[in-house]
N, C-alpha and C. Protein backbone atom coordinates (compact mmCIF):
# COMPACT_ATOMS: atom_id res chain seq x y z
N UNK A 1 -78.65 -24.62 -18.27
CA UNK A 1 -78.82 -25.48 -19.41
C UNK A 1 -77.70 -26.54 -19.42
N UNK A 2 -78.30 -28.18 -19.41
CA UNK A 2 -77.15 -28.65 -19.91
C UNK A 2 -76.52 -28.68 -20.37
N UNK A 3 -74.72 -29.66 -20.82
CA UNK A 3 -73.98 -29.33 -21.75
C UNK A 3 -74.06 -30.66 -23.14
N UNK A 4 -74.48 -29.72 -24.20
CA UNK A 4 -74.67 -31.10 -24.92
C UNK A 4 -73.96 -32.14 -25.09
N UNK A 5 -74.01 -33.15 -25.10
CA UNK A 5 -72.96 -34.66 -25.13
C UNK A 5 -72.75 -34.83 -26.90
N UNK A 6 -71.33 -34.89 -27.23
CA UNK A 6 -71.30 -35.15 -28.64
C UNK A 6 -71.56 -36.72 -28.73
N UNK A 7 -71.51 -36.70 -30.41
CA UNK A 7 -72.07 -38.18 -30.59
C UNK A 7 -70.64 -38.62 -31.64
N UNK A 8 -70.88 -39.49 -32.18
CA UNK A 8 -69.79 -40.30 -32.35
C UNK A 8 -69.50 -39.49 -33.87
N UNK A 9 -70.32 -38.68 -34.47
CA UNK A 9 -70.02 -37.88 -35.61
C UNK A 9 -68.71 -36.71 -34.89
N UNK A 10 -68.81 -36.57 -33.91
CA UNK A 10 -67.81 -35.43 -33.17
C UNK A 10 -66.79 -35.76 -32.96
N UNK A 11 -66.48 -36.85 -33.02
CA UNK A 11 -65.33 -37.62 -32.35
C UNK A 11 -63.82 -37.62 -33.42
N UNK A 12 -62.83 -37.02 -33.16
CA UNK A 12 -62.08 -37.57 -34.07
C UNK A 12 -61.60 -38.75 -34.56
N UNK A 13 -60.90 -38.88 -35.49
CA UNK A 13 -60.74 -40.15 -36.33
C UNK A 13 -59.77 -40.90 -35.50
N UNK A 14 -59.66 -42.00 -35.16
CA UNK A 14 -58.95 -42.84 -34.42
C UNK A 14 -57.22 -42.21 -34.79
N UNK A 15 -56.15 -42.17 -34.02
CA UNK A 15 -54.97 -42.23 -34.06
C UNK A 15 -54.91 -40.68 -34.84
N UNK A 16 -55.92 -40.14 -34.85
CA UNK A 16 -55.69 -38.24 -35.22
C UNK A 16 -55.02 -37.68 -34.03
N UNK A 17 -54.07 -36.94 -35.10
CA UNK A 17 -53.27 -36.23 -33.61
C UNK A 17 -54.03 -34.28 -33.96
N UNK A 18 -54.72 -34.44 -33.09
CA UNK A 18 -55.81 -33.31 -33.11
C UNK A 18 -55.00 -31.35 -32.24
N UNK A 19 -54.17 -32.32 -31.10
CA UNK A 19 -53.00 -31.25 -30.93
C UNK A 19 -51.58 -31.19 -31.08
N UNK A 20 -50.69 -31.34 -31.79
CA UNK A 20 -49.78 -31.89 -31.99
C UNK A 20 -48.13 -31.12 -30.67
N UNK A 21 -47.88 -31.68 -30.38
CA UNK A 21 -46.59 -31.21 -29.64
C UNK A 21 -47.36 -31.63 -28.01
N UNK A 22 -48.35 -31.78 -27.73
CA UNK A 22 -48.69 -32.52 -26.28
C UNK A 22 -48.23 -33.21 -25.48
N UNK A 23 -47.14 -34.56 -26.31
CA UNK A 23 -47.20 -36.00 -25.08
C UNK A 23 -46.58 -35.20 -24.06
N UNK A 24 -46.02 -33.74 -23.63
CA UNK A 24 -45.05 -33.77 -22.47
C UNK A 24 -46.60 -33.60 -21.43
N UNK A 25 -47.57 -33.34 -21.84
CA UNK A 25 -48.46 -32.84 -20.50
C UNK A 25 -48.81 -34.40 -20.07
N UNK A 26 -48.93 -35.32 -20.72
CA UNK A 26 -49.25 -36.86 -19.85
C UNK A 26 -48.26 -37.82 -19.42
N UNK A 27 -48.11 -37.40 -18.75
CA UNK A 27 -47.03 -38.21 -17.31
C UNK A 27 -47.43 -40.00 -17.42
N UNK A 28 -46.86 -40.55 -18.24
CA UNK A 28 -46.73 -42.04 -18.44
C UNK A 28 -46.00 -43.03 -17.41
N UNK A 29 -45.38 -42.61 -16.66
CA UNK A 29 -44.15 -43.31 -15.82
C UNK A 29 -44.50 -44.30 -14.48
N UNK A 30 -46.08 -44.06 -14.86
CA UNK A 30 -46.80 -45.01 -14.15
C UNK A 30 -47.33 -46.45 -14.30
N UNK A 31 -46.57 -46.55 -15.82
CA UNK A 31 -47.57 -47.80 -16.70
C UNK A 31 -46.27 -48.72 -16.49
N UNK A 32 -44.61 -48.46 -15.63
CA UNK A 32 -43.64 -48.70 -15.64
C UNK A 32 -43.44 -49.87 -14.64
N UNK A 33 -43.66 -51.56 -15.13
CA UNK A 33 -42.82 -52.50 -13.88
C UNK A 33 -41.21 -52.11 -13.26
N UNK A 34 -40.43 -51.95 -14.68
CA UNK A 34 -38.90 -51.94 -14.20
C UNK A 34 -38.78 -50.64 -14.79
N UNK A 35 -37.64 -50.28 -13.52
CA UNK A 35 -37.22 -48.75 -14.03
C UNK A 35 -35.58 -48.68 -13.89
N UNK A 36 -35.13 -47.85 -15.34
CA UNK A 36 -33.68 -47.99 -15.52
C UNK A 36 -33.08 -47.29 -14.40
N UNK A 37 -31.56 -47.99 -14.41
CA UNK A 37 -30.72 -47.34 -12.99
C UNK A 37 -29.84 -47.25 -14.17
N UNK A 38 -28.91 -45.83 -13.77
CA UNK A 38 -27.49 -45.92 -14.96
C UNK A 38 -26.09 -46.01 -13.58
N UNK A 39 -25.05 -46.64 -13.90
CA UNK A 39 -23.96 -47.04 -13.13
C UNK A 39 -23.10 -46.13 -13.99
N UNK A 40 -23.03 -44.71 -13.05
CA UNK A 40 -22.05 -43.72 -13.98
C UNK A 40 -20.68 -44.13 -13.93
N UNK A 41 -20.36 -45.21 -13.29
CA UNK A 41 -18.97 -45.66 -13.31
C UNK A 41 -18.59 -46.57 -14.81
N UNK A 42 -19.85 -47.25 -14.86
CA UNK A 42 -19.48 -47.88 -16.15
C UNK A 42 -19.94 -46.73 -17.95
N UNK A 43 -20.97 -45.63 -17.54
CA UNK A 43 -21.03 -45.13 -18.60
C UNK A 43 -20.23 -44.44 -19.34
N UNK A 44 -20.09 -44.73 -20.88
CA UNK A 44 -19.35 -44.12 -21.83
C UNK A 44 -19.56 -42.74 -22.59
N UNK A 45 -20.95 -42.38 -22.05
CA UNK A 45 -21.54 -41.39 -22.84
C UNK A 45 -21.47 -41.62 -24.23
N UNK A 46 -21.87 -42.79 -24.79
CA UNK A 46 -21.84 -43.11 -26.04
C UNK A 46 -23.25 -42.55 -26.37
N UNK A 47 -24.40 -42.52 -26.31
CA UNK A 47 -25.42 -42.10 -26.27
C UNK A 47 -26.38 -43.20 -27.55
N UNK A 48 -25.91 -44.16 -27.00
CA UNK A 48 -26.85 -45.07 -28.00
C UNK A 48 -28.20 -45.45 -27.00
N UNK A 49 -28.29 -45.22 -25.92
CA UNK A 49 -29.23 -45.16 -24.98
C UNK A 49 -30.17 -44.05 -25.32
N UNK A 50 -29.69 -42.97 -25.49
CA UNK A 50 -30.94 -41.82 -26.21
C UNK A 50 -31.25 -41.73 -27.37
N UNK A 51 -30.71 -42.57 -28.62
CA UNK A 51 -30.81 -42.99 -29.85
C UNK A 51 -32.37 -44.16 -29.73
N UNK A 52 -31.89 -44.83 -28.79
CA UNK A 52 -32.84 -46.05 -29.02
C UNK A 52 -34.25 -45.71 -28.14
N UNK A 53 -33.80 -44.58 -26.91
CA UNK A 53 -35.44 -44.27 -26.08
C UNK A 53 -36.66 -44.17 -26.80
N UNK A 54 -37.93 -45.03 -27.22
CA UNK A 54 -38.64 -44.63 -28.13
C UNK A 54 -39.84 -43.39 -27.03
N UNK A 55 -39.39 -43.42 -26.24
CA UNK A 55 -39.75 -42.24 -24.87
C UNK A 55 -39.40 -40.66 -24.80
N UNK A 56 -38.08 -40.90 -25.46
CA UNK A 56 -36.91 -39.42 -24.68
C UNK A 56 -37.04 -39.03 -23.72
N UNK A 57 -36.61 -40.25 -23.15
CA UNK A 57 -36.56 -40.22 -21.48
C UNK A 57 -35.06 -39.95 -20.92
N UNK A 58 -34.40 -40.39 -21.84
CA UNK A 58 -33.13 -40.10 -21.33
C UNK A 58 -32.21 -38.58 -21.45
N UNK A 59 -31.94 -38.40 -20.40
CA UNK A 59 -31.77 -37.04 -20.06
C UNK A 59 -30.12 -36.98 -20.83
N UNK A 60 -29.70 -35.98 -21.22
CA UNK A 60 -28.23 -35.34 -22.08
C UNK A 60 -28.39 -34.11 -21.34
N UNK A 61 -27.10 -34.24 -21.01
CA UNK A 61 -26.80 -32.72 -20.53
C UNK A 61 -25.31 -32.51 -21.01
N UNK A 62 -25.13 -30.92 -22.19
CA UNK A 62 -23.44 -31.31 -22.37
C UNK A 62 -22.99 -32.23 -22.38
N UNK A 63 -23.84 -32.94 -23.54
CA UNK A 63 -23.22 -34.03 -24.27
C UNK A 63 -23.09 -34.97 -23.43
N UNK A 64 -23.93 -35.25 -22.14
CA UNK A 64 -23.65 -36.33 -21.22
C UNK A 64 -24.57 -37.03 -21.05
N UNK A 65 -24.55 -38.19 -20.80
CA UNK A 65 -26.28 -39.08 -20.38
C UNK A 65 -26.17 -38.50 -18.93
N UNK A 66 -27.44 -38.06 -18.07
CA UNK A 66 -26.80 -37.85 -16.90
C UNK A 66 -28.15 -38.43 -16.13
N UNK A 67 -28.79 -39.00 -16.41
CA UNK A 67 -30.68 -39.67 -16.08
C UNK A 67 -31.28 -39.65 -16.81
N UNK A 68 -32.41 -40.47 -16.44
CA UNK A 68 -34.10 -40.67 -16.97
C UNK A 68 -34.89 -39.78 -16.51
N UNK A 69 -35.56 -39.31 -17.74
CA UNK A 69 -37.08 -38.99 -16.89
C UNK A 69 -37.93 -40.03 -16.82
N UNK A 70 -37.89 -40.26 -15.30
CA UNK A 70 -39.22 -40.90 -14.90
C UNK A 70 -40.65 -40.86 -15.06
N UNK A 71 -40.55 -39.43 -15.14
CA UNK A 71 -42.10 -39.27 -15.36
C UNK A 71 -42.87 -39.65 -17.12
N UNK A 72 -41.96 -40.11 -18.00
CA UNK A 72 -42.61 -40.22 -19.02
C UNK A 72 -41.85 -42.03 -19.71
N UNK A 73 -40.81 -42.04 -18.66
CA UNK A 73 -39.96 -43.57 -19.27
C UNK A 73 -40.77 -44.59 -18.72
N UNK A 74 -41.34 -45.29 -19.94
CA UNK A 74 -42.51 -46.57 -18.92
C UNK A 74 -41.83 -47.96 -19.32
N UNK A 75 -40.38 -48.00 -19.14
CA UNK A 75 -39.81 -49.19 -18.21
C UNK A 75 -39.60 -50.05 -19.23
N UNK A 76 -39.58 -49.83 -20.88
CA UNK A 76 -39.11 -51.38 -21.56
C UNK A 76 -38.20 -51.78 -22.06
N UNK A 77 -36.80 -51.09 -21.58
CA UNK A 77 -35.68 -51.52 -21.37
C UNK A 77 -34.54 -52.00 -22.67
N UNK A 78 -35.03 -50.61 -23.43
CA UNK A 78 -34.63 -51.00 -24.66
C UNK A 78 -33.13 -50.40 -24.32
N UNK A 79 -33.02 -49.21 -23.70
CA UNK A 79 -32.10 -48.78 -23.13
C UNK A 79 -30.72 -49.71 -22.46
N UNK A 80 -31.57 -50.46 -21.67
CA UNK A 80 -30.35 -51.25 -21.01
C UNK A 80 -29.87 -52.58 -22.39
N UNK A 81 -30.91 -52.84 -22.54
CA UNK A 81 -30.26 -53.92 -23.76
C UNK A 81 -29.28 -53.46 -24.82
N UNK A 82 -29.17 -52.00 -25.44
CA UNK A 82 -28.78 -51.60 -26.27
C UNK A 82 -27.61 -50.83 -25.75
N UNK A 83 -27.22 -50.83 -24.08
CA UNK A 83 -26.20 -49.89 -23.87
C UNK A 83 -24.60 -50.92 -24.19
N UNK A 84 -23.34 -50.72 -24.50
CA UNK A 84 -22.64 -51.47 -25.11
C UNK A 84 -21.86 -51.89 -23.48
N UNK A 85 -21.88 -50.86 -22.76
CA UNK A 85 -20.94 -51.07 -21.21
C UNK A 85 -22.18 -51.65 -20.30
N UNK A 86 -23.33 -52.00 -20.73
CA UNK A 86 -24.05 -52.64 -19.45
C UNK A 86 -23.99 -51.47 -18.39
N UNK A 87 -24.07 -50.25 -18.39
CA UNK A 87 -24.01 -49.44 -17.58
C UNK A 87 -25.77 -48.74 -16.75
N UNK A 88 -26.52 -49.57 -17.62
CA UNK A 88 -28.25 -49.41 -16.92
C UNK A 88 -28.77 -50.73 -16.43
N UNK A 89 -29.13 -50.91 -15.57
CA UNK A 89 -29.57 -51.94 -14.91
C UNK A 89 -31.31 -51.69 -14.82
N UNK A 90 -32.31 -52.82 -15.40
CA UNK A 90 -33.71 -52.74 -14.86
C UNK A 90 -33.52 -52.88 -13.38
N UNK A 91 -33.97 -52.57 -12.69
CA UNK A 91 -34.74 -52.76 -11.32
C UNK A 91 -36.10 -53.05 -11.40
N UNK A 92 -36.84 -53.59 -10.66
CA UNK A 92 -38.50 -53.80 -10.02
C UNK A 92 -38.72 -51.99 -9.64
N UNK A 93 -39.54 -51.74 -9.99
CA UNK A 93 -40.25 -51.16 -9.19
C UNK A 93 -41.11 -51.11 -8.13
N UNK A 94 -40.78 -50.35 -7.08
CA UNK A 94 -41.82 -50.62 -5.57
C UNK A 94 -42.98 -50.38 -5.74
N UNK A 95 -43.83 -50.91 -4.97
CA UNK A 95 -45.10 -50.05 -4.44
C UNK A 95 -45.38 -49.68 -3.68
């Protein structure tokens, strides 16, 4: 037996968050032109870089910035604009 196809009565309501705690299973880091580089020579561990990620891409470890996650940071560089030491640089991304 086929599987029935819902119709638009089935559908949830636009912008319903139907499972909540999910975004980690969809890997975004693909929608990314430029991807942050951090220059641990210039970082302060001020952490206004993980304040401003609207991602939480930026990795803390013991109180340290220590990387990005790539797999979910899609590249808009709010990070580098907002770091006070210029310590993230955009790059291009390859293909």
């Amino acid at each position: 037996m086929a599987e029935e196809k819902k119709g638009w009565k089935h559908i949830p309501i636009g912008g319903l968050i139907v499972e909540p705690g999910n975004s980690e299973k969809y890997i975004t880091g693909g929608w990314r032109t430029y991807r942050p580089v951090l220059d641990d020579s210039k970082c302060i561990h001020c952490m206004i870089c993980w304040v401003y990620c609207p991602d939480s891409s930026v990795i803390v470890k013991d109180g340290k910035m220590t990387g990005f996650d790539y797999d979910h940071c899609k590249g808009c560089g709010i990070c580098a604009h907002e770091c006070p030491k210029d310590a993230i640089e955009m790059i291009l991304e390859e293909s």
